[in-house]
PDB file of N, CA and C in Angstrom:
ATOM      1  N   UNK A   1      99.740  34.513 173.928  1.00  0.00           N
ATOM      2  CA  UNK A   1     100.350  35.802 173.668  1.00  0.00           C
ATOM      3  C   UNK A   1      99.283  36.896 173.799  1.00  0.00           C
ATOM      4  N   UNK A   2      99.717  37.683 174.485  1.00  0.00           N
ATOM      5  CA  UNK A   2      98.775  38.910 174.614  1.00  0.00           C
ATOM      6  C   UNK A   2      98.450  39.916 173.330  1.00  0.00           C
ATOM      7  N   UNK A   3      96.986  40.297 173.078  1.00  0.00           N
ATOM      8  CA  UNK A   3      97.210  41.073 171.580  1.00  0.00           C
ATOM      9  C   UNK A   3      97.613  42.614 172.381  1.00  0.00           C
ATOM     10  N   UNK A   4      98.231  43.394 171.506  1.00  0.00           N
ATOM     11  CA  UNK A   4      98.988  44.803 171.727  1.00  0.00           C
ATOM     12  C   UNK A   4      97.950  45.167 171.020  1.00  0.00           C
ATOM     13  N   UNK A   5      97.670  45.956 171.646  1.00  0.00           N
ATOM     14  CA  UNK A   5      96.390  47.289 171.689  1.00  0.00           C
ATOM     15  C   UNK A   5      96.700  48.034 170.421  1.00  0.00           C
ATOM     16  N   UNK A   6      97.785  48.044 169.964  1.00  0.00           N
ATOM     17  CA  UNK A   6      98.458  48.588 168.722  1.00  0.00           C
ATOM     18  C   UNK A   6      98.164  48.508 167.220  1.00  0.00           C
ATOM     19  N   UNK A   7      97.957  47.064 167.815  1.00  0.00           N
ATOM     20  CA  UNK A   7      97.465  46.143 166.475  1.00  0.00           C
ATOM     21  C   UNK A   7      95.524  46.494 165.888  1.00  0.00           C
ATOM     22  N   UNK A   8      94.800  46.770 167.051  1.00  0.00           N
ATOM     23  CA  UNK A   8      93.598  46.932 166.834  1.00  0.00           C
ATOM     24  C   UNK A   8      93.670  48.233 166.197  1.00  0.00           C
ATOM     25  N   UNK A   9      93.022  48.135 164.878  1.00  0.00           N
ATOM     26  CA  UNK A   9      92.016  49.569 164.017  1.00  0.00           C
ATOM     27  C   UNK A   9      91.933  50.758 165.300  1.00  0.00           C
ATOM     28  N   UNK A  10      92.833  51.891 164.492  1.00  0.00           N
ATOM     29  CA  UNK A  10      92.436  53.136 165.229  1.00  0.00           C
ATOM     30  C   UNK A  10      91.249  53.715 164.528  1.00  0.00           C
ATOM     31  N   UNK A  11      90.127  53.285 165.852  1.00  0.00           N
ATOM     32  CA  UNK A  11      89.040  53.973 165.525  1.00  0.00           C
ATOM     33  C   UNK A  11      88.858  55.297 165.916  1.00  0.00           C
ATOM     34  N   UNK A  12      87.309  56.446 165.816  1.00  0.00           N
ATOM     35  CA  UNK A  12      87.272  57.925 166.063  1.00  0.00           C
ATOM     36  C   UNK A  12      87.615  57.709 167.497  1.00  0.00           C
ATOM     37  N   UNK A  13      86.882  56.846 167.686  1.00  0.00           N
ATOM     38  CA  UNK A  13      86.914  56.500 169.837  1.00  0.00           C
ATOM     39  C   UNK A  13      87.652  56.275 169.996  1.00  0.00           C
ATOM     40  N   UNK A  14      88.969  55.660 169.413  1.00  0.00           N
ATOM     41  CA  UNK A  14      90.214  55.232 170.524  1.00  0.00           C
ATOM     42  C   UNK A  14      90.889  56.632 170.332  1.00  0.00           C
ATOM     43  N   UNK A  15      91.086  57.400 168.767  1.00  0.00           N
ATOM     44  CA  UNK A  15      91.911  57.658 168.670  1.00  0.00           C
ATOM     45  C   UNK A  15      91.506  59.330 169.823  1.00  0.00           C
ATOM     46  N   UNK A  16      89.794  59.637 170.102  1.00  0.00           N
ATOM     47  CA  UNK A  16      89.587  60.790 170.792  1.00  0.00           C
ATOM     48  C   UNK A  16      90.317  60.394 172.392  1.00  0.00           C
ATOM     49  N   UNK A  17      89.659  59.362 172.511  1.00  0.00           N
ATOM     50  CA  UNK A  17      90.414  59.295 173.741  1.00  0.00           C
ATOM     51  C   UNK A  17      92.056  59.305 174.328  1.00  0.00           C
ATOM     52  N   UNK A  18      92.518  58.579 173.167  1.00  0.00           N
ATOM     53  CA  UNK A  18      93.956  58.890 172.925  1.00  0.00           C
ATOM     54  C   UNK A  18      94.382  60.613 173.302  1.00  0.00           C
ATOM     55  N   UNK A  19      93.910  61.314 172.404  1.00  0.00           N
ATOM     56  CA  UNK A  19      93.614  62.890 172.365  1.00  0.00           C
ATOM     57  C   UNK A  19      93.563  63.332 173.437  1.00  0.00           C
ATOM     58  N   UNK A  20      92.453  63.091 174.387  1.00  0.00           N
ATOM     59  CA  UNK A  20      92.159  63.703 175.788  1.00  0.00           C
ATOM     60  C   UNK A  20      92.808  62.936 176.820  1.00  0.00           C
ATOM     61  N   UNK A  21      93.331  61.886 176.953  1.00  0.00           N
ATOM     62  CA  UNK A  21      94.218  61.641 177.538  1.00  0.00           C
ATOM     63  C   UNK A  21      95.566  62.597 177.504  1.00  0.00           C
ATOM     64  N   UNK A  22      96.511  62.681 176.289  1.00  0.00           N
ATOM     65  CA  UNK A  22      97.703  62.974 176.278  1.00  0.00           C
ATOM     66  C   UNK A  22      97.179  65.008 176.572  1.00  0.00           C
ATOM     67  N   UNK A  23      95.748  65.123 175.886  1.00  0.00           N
ATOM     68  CA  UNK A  23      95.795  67.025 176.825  1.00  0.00           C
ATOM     69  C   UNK A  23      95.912  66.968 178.414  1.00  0.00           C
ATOM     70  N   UNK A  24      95.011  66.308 178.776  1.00  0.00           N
ATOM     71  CA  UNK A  24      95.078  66.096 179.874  1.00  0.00           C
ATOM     72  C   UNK A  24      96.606  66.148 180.514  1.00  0.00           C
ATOM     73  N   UNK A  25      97.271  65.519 180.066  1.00  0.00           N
ATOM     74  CA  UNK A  25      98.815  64.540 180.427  1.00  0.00           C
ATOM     75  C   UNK A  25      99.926  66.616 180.485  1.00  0.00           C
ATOM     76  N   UNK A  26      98.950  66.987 179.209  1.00  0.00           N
ATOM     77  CA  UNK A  26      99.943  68.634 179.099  1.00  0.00           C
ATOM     78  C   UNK A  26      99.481  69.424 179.976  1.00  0.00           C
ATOM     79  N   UNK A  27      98.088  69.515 180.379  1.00  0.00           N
ATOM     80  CA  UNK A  27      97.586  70.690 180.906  1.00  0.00           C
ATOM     81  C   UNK A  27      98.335  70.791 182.270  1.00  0.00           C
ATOM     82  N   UNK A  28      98.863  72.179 182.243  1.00  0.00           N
ATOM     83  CA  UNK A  28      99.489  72.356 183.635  1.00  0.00           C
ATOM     84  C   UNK A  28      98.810  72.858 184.643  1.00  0.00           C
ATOM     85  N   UNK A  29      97.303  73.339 184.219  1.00  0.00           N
ATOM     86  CA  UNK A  29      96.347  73.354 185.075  1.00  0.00           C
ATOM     87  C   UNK A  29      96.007  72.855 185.475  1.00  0.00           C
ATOM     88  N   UNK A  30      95.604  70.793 184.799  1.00  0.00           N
ATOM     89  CA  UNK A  30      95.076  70.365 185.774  1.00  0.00           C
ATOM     90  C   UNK A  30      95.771  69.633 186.865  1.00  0.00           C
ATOM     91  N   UNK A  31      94.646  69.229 187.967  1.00  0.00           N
ATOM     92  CA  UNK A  31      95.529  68.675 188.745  1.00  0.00           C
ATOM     93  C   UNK A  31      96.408  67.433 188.833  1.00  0.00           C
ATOM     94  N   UNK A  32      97.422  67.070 189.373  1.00  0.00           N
ATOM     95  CA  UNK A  32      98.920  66.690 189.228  1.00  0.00           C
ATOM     96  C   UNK A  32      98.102  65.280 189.401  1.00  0.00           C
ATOM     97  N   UNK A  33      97.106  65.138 190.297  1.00  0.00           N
ATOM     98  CA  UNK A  33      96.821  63.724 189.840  1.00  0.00           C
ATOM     99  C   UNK A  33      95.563  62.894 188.595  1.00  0.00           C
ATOM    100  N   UNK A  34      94.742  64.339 188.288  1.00  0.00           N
ATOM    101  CA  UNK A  34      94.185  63.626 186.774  1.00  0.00           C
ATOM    102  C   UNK A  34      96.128  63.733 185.864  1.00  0.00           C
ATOM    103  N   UNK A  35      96.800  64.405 185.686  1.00  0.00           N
ATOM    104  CA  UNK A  35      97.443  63.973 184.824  1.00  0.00           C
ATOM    105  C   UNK A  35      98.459  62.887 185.422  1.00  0.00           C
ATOM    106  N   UNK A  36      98.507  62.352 186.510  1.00  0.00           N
ATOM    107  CA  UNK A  36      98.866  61.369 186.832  1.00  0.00           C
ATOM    108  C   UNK A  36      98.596  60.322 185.925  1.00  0.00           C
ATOM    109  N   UNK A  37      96.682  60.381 186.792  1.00  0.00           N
ATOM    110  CA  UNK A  37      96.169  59.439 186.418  1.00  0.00           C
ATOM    111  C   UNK A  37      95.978  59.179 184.721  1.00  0.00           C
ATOM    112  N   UNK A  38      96.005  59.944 184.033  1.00  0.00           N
ATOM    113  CA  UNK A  38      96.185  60.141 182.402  1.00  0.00           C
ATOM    114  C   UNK A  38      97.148  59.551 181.772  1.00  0.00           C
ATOM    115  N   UNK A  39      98.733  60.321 182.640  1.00  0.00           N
ATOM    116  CA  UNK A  39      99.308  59.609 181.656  1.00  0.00           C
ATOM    117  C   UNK A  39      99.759  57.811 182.195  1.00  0.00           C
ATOM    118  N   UNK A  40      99.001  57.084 183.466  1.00  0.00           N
ATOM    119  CA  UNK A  40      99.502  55.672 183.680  1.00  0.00           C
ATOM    120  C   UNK A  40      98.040  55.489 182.793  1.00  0.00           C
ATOM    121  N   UNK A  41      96.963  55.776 181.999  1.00  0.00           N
ATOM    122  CA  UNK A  41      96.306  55.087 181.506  1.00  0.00           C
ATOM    123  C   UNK A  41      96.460  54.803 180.096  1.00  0.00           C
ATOM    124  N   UNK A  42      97.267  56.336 179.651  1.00  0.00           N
ATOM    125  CA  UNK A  42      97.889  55.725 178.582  1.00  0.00           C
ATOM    126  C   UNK A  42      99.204  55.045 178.457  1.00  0.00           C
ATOM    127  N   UNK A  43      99.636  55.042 179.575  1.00  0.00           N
ATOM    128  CA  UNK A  43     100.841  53.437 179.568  1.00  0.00           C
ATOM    129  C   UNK A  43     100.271  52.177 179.683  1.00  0.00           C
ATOM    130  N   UNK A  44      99.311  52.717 179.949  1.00  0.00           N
ATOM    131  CA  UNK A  44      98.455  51.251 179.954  1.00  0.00           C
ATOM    132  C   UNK A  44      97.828  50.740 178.097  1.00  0.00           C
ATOM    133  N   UNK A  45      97.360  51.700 177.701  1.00  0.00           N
ATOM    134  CA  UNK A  45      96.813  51.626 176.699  1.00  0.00           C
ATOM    135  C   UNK A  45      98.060  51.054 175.725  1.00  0.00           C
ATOM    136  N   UNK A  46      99.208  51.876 175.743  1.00  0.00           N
ATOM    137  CA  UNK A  46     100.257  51.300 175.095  1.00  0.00           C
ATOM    138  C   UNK A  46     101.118  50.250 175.245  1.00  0.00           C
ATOM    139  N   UNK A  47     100.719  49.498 176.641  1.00  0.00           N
ATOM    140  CA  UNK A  47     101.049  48.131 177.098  1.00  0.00           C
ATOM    141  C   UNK A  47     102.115  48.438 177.774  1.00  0.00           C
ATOM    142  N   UNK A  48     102.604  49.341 178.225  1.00  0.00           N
ATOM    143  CA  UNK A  48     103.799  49.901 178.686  1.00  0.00           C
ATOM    144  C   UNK A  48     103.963  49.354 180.160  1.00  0.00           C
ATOM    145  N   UNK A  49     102.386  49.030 181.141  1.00  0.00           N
ATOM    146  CA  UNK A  49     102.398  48.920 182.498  1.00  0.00           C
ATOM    147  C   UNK A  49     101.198  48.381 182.416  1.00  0.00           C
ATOM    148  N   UNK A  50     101.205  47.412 183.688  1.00  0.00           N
ATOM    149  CA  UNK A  50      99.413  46.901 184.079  1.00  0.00           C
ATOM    150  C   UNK A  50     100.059  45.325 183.789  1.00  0.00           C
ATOM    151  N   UNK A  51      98.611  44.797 183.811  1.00  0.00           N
ATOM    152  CA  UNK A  51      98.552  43.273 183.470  1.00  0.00           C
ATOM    153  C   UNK A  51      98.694  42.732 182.081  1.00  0.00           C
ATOM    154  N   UNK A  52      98.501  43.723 180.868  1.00  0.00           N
ATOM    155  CA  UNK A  52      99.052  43.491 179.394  1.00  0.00           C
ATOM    156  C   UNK A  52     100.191  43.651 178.953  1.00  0.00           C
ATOM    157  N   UNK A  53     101.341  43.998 179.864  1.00  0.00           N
ATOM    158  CA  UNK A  53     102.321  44.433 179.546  1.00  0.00           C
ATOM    159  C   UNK A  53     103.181  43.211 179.206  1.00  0.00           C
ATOM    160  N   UNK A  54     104.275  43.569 178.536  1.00  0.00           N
ATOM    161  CA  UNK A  54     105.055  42.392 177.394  1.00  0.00           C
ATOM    162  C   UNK A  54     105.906  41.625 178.872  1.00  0.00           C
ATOM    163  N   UNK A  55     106.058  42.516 180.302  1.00  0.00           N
ATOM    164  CA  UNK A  55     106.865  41.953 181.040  1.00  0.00           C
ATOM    165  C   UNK A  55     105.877  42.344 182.251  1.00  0.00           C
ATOM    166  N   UNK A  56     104.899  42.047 182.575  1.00  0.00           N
ATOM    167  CA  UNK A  56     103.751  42.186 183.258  1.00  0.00           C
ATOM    168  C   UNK A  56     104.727  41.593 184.293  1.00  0.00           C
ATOM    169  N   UNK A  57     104.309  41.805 185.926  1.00  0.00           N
ATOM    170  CA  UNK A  57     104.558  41.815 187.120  1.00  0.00           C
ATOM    171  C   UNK A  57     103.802  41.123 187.844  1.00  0.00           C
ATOM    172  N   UNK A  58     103.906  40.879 188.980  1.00  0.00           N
ATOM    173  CA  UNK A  58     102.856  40.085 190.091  1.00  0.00           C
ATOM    174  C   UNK A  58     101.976  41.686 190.718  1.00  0.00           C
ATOM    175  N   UNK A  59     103.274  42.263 190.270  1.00  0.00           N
ATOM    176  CA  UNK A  59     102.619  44.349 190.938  1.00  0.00           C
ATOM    177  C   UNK A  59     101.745  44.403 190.161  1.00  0.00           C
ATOM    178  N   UNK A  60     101.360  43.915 188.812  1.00  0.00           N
ATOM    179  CA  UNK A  60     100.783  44.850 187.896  1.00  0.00           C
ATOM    180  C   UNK A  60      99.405  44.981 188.126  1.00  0.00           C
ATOM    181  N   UNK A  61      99.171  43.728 188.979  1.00  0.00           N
ATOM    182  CA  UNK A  61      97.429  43.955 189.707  1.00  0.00           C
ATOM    183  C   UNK A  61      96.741  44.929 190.552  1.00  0.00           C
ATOM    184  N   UNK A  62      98.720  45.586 191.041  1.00  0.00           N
ATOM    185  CA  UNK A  62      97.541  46.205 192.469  1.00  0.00           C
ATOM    186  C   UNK A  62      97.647  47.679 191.947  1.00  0.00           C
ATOM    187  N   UNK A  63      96.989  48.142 192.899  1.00  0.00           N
ATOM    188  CA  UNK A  63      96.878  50.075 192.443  1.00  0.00           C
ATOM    189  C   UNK A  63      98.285  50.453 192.746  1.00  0.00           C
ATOM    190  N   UNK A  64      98.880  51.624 192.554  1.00  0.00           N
ATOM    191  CA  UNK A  64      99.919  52.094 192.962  1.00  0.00           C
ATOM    192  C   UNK A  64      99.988  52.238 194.696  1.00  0.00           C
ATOM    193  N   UNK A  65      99.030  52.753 195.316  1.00  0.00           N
ATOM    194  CA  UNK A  65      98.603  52.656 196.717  1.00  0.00           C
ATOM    195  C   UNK A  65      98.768  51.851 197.235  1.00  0.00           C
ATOM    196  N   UNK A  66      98.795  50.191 196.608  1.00  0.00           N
ATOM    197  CA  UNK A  66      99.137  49.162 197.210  1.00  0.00           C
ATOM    198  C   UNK A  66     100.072  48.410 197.002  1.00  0.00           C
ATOM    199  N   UNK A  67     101.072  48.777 196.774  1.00  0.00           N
ATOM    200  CA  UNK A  67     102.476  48.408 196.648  1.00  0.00           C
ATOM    201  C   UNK A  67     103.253  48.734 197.827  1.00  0.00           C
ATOM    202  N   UNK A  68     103.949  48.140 198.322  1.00  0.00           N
ATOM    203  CA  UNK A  68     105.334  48.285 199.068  1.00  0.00           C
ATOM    204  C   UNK A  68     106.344  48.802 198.848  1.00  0.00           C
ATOM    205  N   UNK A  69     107.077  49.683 199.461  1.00  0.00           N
ATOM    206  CA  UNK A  69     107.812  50.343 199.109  1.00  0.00           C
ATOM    207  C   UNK A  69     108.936  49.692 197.981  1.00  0.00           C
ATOM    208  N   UNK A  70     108.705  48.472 198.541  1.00  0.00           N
ATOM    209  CA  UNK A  70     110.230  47.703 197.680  1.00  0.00           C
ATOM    210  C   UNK A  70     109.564  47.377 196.496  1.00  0.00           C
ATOM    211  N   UNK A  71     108.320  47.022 196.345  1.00  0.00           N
ATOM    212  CA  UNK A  71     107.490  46.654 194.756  1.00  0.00           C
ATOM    213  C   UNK A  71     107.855  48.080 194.118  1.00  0.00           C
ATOM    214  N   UNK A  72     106.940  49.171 194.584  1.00  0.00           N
ATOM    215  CA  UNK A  72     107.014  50.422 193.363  1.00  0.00           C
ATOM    216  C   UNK A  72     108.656  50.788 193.328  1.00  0.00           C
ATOM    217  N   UNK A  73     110.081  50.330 194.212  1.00  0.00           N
ATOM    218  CA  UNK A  73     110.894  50.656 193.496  1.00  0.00           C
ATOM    219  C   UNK A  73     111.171  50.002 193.050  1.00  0.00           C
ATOM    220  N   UNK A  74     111.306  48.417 192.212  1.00  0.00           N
ATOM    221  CA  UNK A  74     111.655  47.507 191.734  1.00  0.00           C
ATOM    222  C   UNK A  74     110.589  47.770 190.134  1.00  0.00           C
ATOM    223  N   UNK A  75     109.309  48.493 190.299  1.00  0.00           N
ATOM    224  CA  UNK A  75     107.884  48.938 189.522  1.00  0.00           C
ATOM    225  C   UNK A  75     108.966  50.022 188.421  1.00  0.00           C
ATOM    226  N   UNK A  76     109.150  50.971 189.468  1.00  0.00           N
ATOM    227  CA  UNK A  76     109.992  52.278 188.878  1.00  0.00           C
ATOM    228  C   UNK A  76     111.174  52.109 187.998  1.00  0.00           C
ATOM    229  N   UNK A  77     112.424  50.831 188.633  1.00  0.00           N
ATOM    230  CA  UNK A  77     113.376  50.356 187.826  1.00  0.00           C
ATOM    231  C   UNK A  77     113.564  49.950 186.719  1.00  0.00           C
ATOM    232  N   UNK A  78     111.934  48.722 186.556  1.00  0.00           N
ATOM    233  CA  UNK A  78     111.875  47.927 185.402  1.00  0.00           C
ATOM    234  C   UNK A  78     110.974  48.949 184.811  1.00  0.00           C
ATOM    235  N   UNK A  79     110.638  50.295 184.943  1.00  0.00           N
ATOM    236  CA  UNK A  79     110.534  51.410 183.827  1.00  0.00           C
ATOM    237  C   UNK A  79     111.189  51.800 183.148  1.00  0.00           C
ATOM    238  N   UNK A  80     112.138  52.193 183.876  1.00  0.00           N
ATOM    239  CA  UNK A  80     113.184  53.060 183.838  1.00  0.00           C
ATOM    240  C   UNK A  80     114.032  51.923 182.563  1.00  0.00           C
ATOM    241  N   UNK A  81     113.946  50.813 182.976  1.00  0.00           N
ATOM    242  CA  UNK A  81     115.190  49.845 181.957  1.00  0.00           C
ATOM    243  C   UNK A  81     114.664  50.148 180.778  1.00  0.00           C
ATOM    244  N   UNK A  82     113.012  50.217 180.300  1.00  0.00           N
ATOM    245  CA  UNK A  82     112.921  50.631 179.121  1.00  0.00           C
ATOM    246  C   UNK A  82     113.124  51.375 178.530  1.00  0.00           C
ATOM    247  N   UNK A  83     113.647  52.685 178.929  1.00  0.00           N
ATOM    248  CA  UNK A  83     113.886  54.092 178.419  1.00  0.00           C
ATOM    249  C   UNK A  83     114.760  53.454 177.081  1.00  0.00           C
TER     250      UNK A  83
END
């Protein structure tokens, strides 16, 4: 069983980075792909996507860049089911 990132002690460091991630994720200044990239790291952090995830993928290895069209929409779907 995978441990959820959840479970580990919020320390000053997770929880700053937590912090500058999700500004990052608001700022409408910056650019569209640091907050891209921001907010898939905190889906990552929250197990939401990647290789820790509770329903991890054969996708979850590759970058978004390297997916096939039919992976990132099948990627996008089994997002979307979690809403």
């Amino acid at each position: 069983m995978t441990k959820n990132n959840n479970d580990l002690p919020h320390t000053p460091n997770k929880l700053l980075v937590v912090d500058t991630l999700r500004a990052i994720c608001l700022d409408e200044t910056a650019p569209a792909a640091a907050r891209a990239g921001a907010a898939r790291t905190l889906a990552e952090i929250e197990q939401m996507v990647g290789r820790n995830s509770e329903n991890s993928t054969e996708t979850a290895t590759k970058s978004l860049a390297d997916l096939s069209a039919r992976e990132l929409d099948a990627e996008i779907k089994r997002l979307q089911s979690k809403r």
